[in-house]
Structure formats: structure tokens, C-alpha cells
C-alpha atoms as a PDB file:
ATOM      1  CA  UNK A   1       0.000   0.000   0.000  1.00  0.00           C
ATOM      2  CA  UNK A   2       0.958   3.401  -1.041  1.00  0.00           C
ATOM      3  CA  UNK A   3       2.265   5.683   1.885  1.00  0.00           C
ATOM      4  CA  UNK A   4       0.912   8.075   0.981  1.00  0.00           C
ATOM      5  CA  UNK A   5      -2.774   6.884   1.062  1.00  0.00           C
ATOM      6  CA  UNK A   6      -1.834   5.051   4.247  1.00  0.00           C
ATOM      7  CA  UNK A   7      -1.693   8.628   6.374  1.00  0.00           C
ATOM      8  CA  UNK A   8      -4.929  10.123   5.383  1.00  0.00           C
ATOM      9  CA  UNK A   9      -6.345   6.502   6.392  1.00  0.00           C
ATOM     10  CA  UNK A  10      -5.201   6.807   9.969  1.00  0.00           C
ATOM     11  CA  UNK A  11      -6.178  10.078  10.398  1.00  0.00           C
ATOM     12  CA  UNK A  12      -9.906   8.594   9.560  1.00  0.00           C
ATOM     13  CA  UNK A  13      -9.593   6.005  12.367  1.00  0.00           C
ATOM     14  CA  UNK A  14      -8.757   8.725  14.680  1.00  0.00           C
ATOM     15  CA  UNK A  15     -11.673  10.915  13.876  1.00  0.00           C
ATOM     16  CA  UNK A  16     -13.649   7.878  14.131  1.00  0.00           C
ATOM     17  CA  UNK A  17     -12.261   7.025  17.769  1.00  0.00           C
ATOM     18  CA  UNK A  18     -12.471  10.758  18.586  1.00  0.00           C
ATOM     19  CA  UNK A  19     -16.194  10.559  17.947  1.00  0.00           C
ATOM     20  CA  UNK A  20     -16.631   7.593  19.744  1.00  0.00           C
ATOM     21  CA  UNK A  21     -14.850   8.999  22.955  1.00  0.00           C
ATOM     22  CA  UNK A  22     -17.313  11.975  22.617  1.00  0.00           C
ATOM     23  CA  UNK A  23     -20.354  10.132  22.372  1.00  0.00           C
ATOM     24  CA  UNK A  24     -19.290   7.892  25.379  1.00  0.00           C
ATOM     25  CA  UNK A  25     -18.531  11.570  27.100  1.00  0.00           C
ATOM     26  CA  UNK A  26     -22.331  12.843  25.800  1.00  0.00           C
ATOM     27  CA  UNK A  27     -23.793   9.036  27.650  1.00  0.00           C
ATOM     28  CA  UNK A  28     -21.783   9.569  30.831  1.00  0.00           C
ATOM     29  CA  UNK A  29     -22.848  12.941  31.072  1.00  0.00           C
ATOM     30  CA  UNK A  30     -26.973  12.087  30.314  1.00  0.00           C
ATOM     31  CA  UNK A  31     -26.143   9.327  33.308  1.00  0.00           C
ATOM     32  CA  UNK A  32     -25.454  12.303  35.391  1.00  0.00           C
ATOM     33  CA  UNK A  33     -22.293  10.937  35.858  1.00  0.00           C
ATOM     34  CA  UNK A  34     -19.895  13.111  33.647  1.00  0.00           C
ATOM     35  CA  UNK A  35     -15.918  11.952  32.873  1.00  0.00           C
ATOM     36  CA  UNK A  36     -14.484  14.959  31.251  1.00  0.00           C
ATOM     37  CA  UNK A  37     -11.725  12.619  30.451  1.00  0.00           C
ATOM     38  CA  UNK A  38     -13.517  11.360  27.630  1.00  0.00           C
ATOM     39  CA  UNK A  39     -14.169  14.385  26.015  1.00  0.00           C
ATOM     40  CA  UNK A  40     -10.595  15.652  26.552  1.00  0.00           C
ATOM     41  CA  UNK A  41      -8.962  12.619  24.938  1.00  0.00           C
ATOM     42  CA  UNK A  42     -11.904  12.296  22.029  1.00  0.00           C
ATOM     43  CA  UNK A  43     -10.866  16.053  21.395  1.00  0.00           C
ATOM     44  CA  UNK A  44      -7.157  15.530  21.201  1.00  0.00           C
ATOM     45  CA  UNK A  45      -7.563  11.977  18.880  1.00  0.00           C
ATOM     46  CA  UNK A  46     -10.117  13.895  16.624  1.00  0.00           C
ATOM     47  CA  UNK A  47      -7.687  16.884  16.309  1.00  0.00           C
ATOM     48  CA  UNK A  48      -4.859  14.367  15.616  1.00  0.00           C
ATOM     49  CA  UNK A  49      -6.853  12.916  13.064  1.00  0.00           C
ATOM     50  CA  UNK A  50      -7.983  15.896  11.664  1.00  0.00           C
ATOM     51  CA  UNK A  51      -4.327  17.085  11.387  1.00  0.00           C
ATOM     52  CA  UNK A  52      -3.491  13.633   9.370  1.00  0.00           C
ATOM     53  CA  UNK A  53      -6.305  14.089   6.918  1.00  0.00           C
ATOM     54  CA  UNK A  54      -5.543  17.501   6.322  1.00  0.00           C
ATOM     55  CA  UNK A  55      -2.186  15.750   3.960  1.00  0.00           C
ATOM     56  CA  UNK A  56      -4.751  14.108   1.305  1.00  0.00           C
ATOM     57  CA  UNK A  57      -4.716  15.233  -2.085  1.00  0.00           C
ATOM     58  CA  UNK A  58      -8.069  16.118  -3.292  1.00  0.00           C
ATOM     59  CA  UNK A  59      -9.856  13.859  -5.776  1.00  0.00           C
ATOM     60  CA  UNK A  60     -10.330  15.088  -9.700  1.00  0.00           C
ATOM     61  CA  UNK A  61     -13.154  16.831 -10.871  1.00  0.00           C
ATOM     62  CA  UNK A  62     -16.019  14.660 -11.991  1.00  0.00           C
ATOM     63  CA  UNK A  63     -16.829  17.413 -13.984  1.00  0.00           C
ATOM     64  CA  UNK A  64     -20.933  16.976 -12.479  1.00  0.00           C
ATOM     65  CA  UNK A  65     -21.693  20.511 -11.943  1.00  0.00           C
ATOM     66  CA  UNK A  66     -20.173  21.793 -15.101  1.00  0.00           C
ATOM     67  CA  UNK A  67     -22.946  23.671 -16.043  1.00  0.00           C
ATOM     68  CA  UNK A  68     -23.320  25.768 -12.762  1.00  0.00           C
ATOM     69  CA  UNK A  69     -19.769  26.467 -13.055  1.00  0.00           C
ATOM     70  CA  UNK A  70     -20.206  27.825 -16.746  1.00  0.00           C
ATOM     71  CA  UNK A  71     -23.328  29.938 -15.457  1.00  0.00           C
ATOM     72  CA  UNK A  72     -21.156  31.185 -12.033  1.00  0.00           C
ATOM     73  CA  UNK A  73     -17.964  32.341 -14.983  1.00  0.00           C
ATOM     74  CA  UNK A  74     -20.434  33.725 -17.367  1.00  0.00           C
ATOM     75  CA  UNK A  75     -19.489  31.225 -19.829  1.00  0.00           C
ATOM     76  CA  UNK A  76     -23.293  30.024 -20.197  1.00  0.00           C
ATOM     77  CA  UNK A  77     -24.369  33.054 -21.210  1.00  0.00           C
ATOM     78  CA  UNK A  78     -21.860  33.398 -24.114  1.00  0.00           C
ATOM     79  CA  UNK A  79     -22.830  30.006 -24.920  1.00  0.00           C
ATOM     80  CA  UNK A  80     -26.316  30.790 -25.333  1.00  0.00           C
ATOM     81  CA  UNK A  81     -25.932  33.934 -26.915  1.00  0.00           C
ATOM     82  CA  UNK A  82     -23.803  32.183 -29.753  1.00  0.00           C
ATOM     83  CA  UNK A  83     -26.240  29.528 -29.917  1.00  0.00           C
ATOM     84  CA  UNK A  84     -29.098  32.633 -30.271  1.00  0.00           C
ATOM     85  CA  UNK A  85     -26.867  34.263 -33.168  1.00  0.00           C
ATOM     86  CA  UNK A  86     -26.570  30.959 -35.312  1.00  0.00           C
ATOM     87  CA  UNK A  87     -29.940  30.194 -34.979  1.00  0.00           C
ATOM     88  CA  UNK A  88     -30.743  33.970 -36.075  1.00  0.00           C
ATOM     89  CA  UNK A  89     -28.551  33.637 -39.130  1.00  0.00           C
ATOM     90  CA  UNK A  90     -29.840  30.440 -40.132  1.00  0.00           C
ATOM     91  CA  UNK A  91     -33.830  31.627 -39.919  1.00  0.00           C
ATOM     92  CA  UNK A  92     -32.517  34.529 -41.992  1.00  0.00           C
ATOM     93  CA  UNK A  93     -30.794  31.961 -44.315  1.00  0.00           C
ATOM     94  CA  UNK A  94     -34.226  30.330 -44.694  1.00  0.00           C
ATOM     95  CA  UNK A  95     -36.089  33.456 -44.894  1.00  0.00           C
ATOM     96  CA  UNK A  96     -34.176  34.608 -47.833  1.00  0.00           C
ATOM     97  CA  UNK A  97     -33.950  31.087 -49.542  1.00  0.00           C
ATOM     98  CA  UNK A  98     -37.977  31.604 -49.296  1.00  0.00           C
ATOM     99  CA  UNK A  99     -38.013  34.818 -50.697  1.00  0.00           C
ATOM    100  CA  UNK A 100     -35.906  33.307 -53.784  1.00  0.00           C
ATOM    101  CA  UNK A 101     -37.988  30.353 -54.651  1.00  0.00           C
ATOM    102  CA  UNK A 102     -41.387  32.887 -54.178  1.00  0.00           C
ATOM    103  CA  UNK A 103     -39.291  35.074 -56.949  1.00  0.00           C
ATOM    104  CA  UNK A 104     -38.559  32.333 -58.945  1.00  0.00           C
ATOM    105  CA  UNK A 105     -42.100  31.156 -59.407  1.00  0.00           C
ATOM    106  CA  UNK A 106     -43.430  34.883 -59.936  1.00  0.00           C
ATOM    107  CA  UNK A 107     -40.470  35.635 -62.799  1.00  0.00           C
ATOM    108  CA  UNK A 108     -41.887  31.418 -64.358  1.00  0.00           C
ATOM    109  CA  UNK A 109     -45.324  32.303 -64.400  1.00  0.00           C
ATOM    110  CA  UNK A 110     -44.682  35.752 -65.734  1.00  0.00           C
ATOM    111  CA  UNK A 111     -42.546  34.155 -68.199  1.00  0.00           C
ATOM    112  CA  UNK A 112     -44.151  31.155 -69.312  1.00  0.00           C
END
């Protein structure tokens, strides 16, 4: 196993025994019976783990929220204003195609 994977992995259990010695602390204290010793030491091993954990390399993007990141940078918006401008020139592409072929069969009728 990689060490440096192994680290971050400690630091888990820690955190994990740190929570466990605070929830024994939050017990003994609803028995009326308190030991402070439990939260101190569920304190320090979270904070030890906590320090551990802190060495892991984040993972890679998944790239799932793409599209909310493109909206947040304003990159949406130029997206769908080039998608807008495209579409505009290719209704005005058809528009004028139209027009032709109307003129076409006007100038054949008048013709023939």
C-alpha cells in the first residue's frame, strides 16, 4: 500500500475514535455521571486525526456541476448567446432562400 494513502487513512480512524470517545462523554454525562476525560482525549484523537487528513490530495473533478460552473464564470451566457446568433442567421438563411424560390415562381409564371 501506497504511503501516501496510508496517512490520510489513519487520520480517519482517529476521527472515528475521537467521535466515539465523545459520544461515550455525551452518555456519561446524560447518566449524570460526567468523565471529562472522555471528552478531553476524544478532542485531542479527533484533532490528531484531523491534522493527518488535512495531507490528502483532493480527488479530480467529476466534472458533475459543469454547467453551474459555466453559469457562475459567465461562460453560459456566451454560450447561449452564440447559440441565439446561429440560430438567427440560419432563420434569416431560410427566410431569404424563401423569398428566392417565391421570386422564382413569380419571374416562371410571368414568363411562361
Amino acid at each position: 500500500m501506497d504511503d501516501d494513502n496510508i496517512i490520510p487513512r489513519i487520520g480517519t480512524f482517529f476521527i472515528a475514535l475521537g467521535s466515539g470517545f465523545i459520544i461515550l462523554f455525551v452518555a456519561s454525562d446524560l447518566a449524570k455521571s460526567a468523565l471529562f476525560d472522555l471528552f478531553f482525549v476524544g478532542v485531542l484523537m479527533g484533532g490528531f486525526g484531523l491534522y493527518l487528513r488535512r495531507k490528502i490530495t483532493p480527488p479530480p473533478p467529476s466534472g458533475r456541476f459543469e454547467t453551474w460552473r459555466n453559469i457562475r464564470a459567465g461562460k453560459y451566457q456566451e454560450e447561449q448567446a452564440q447559440k441565439r446568433t446561429k440560430q438567427q442567421q440560419e432563420n434569416a438563411a431560410r427566410k431569404q432562400s424563401k423569398k428566392e424560390e417565391r421570386e422564382a415562381k413569380k419571374a416562371a409564371k410571368k414568363g411562361g
